[in-house]
Protein backbone atom coordinates (compact mmCIF):
# COMPACT_ATOMS: atom_id res chain seq x y z
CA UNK A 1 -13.77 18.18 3.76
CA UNK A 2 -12.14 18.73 -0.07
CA UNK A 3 -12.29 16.03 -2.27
CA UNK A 4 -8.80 15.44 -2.48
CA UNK A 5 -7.66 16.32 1.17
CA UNK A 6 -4.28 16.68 2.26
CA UNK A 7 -3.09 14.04 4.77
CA UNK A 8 0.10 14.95 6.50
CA UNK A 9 2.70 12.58 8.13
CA UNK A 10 4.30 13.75 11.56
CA UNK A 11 8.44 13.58 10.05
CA UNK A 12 9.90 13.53 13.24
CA UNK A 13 10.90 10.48 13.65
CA UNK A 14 9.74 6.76 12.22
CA UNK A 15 8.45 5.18 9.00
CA UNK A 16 7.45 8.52 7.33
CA UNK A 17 8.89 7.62 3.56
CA UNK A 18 6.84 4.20 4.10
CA UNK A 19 3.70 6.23 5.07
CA UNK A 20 4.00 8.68 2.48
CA UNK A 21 4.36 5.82 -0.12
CA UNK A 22 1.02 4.07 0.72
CA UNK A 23 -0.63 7.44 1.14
CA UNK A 24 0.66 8.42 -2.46
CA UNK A 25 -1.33 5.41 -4.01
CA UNK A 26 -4.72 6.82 -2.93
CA UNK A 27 -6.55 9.86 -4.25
CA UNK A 28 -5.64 12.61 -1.66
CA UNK A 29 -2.68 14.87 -1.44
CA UNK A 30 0.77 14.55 0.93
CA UNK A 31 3.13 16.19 3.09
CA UNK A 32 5.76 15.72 6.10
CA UNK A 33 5.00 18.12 8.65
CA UNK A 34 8.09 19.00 10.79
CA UNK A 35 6.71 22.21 12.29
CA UNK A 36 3.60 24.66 13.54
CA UNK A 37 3.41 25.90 9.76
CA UNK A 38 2.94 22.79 7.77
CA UNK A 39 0.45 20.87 10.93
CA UNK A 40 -1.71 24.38 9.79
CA UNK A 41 -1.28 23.18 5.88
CA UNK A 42 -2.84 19.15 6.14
CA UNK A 43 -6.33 18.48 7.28
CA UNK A 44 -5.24 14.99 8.69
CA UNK A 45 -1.94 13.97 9.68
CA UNK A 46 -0.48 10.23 10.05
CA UNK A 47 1.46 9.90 13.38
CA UNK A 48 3.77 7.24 12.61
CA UNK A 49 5.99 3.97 14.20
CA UNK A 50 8.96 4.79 15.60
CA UNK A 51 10.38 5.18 19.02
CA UNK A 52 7.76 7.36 21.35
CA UNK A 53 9.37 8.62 23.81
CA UNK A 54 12.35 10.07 21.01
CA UNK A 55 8.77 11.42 19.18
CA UNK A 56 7.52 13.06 21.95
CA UNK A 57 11.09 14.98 22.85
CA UNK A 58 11.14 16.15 19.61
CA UNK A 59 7.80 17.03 19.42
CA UNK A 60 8.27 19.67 22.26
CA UNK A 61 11.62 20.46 20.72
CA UNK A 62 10.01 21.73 17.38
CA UNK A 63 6.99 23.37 19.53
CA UNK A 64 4.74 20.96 17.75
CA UNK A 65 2.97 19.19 20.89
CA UNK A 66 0.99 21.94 22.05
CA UNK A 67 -0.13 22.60 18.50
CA UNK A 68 -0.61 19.05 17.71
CA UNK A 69 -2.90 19.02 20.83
CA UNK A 70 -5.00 21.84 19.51
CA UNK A 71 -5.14 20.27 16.22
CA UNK A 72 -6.50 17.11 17.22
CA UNK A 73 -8.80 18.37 19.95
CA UNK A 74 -10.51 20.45 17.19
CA UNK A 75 -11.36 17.82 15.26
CA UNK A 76 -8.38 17.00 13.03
CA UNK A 77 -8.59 12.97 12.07
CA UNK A 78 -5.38 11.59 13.04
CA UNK A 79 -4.17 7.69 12.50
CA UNK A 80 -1.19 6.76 14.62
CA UNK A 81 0.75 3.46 14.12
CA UNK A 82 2.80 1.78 17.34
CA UNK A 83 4.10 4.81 18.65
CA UNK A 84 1.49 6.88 16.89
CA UNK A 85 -1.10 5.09 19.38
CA UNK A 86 0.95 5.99 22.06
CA UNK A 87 1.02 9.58 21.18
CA UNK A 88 -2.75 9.77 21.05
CA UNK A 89 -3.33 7.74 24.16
CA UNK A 90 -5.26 10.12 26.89
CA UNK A 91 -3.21 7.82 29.18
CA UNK A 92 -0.20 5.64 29.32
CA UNK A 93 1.62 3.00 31.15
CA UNK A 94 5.14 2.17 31.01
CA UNK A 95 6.96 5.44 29.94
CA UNK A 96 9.55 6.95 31.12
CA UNK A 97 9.10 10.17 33.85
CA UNK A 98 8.03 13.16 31.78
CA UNK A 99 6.69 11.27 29.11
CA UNK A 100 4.04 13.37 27.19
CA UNK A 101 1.07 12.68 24.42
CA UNK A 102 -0.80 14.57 22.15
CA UNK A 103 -4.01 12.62 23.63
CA UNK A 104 -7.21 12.76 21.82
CA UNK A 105 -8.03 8.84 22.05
CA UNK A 106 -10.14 7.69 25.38
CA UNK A 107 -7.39 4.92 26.32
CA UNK A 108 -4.64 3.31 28.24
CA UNK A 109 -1.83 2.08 26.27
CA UNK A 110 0.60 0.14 27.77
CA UNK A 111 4.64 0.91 26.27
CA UNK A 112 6.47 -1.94 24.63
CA UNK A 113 3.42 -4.45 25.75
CA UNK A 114 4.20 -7.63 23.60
CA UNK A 115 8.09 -7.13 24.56
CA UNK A 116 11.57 -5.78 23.22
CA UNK A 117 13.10 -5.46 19.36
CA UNK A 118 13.25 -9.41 20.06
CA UNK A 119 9.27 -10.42 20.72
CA UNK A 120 8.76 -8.98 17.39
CA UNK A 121 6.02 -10.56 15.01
CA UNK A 122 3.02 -11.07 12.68
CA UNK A 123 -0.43 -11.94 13.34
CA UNK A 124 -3.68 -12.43 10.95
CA UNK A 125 -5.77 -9.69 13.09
CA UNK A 126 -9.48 -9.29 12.15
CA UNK A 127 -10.03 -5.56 11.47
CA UNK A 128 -13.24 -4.33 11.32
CA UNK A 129 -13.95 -2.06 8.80
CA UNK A 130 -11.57 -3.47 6.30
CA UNK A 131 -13.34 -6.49 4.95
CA UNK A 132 -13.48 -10.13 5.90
CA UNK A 133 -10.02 -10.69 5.22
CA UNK A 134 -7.78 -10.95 8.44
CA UNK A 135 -4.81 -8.17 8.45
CA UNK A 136 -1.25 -9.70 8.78
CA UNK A 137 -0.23 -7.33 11.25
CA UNK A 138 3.19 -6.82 12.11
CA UNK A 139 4.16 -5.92 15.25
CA UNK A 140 7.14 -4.57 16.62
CA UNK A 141 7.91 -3.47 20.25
CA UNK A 142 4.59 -2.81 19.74
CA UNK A 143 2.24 -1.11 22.46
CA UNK A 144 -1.38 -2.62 23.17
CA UNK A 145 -4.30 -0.97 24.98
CA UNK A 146 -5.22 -1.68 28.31
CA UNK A 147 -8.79 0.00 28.37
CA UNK A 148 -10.63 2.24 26.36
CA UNK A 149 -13.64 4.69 27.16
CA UNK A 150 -16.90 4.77 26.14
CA UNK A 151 -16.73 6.39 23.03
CA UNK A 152 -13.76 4.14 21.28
CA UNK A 153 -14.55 1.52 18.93
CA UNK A 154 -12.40 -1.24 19.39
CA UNK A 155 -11.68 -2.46 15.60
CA UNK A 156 -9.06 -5.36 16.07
CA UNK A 157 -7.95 -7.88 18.39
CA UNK A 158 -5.13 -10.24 18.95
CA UNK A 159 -6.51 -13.66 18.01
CA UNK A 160 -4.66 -16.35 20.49
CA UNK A 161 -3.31 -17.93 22.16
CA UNK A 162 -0.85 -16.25 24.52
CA UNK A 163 -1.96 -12.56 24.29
CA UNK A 164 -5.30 -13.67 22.42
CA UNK A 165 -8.20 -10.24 23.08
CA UNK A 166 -5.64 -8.01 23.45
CA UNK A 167 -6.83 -4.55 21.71
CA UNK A 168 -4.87 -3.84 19.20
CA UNK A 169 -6.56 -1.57 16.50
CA UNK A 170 -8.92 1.69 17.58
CA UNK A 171 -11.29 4.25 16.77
CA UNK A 172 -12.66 7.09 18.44
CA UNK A 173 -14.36 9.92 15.67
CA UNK A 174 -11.98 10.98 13.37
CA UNK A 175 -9.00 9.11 15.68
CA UNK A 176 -7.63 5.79 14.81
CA UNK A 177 -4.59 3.69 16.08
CA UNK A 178 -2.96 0.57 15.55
CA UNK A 179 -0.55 -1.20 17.53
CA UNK A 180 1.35 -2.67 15.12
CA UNK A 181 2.65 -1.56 11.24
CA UNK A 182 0.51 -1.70 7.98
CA UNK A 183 3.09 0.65 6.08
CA UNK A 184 4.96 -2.51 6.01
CA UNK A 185 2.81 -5.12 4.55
CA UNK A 186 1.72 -3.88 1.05
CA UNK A 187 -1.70 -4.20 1.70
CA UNK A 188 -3.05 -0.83 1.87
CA UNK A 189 -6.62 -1.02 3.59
CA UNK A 190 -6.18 0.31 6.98
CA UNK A 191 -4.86 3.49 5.24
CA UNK A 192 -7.53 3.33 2.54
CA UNK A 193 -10.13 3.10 5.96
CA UNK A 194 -8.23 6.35 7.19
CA UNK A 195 -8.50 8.04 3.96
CA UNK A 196 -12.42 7.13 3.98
CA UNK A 197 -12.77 8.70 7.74
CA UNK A 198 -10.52 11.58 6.39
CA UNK A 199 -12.88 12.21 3.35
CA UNK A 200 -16.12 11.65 5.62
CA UNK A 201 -15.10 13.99 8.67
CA UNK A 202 -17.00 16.92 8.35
C-alpha cells in the first residue's frame, strides 16, 4: 500500500461530506466515488450511513454493485457505518424483497435492530483497538449483528442494560463495520483505526 493512500467514500447516498471531513484530517488522500471509474481510482472506500435499501438501488442503478463486489472480494479494505454494515453483511435480516449487499463481512445483520428514527441514541461502547477510552456511539435506526463467522473480530459491544452484548462494531481482514455513526462525534479514532488497516493491508 502507498504511503498516503487514497480512501474513497461511496457518494450515493448518506453522510459522505461528514466522512470526507474526518478523512481530510488524517494523512491519506480523498474522493467520492459515484461510479465504476472512480471505485478503480481509491484503494479503500468508506461505505457510509444512510438509508440501505435507497444505497443498494442506486448502487445497481450506477452499475456499481457488481464492481463493488469485485472490489472488496479482492481485497479492497472497506469500513461501512449503519447502512455501510449492512451493505457488507454476507447476510441480512429484515430487508425488504430484493434487497442486495456488496457482502464481504462473515455476518448477519439485522435492519433497523434498535428501532425507528425515534429509538435513536448514544452509548459509551468499548472499542477495541481504539484505546481504553469508551466510544460515544451514536446510533440511529441503527442495524446490529446477529452472528458472525469464524474469521470476524468482534471489536465493540453494547454495554447494558436492555440490548447490553449486542455486536455492534466488526472486523474481518481489511473489512470493518459499525452499527452506529462516528462521523458525527468529533472524535476521530475509529477512522484513524481504518486508516491504520488501510495503510497496513498489503
Amino acid at each position: 500500500m502507498t504511503a498516503r493512500p487514497t480512501i474513497g467514500v461511496l457518494a450515493l447516498q448518506g453522510d459522505v461530506a461528514e466522512h470526507l471531513h474526518v478523512l481530510e484530517q488524517m494523512d491519506v488522500r480523498t474522493a467520492k466515488v459515484l461510479g465504476p471509474d472512480q471505485l478503480d481510482t481509491v484503494d479503500a472506500l468508506v461505505i457510509p450511513g444512510g438509508e440501505s435499501t435507497t444505497m443498494s438501488k442506486l448502487a445497481v442503478r450506477y452499475g456499481l454493485l457488481e464492481p463493488l463486489r469485485k472490489r472488496v472480494g479482492a481485497g479492497m479494505p472497506a469500513y461501512g457505518t449503519c447502512a455501510g454494515m449492512i451493505m457488507l453483511a454476507d447476510r441480512l435480516l429484515g430487508g425488504i424483497d430484493g434487497q442486495e449487499t456488496i457482502g464481504g463481512i462473515d455476518m448477519t445483520v439485522r435492519r433497523n435492530a434498535f428501532g425507528r428514527q425515534t429509538e435513536s441514541f448514544e452509548a459509551a461502547v468499548p472499542v477495541e483497538g481504539v484505546g481504553e477510552e469508551p466510544f460515544d456511539a451514536v446510533f440511529i435506526r441503527a442495524p446490529w449483528v446477529e452472528s458472525v463467522g469464524p474469521e470476524v473480530t468482534v471489536l465493540g459491544r453494547v454495554p447494558g442494560p436492555d440490548e447490553a452484548g449486542r455486536i455492534v462494531a466488526v472486523r474481518q481482514g481489511g473489512l470493518m463495520a459499525t452499527s452506529f455513526h462516528p462521523e458525527l462525534t468529533g472524535d476521530a479514532r475509529i477512522h484513524r483505526l481504518f486508516v491504520d488497516i488501510v495503510k497496513g493491508h498489503a
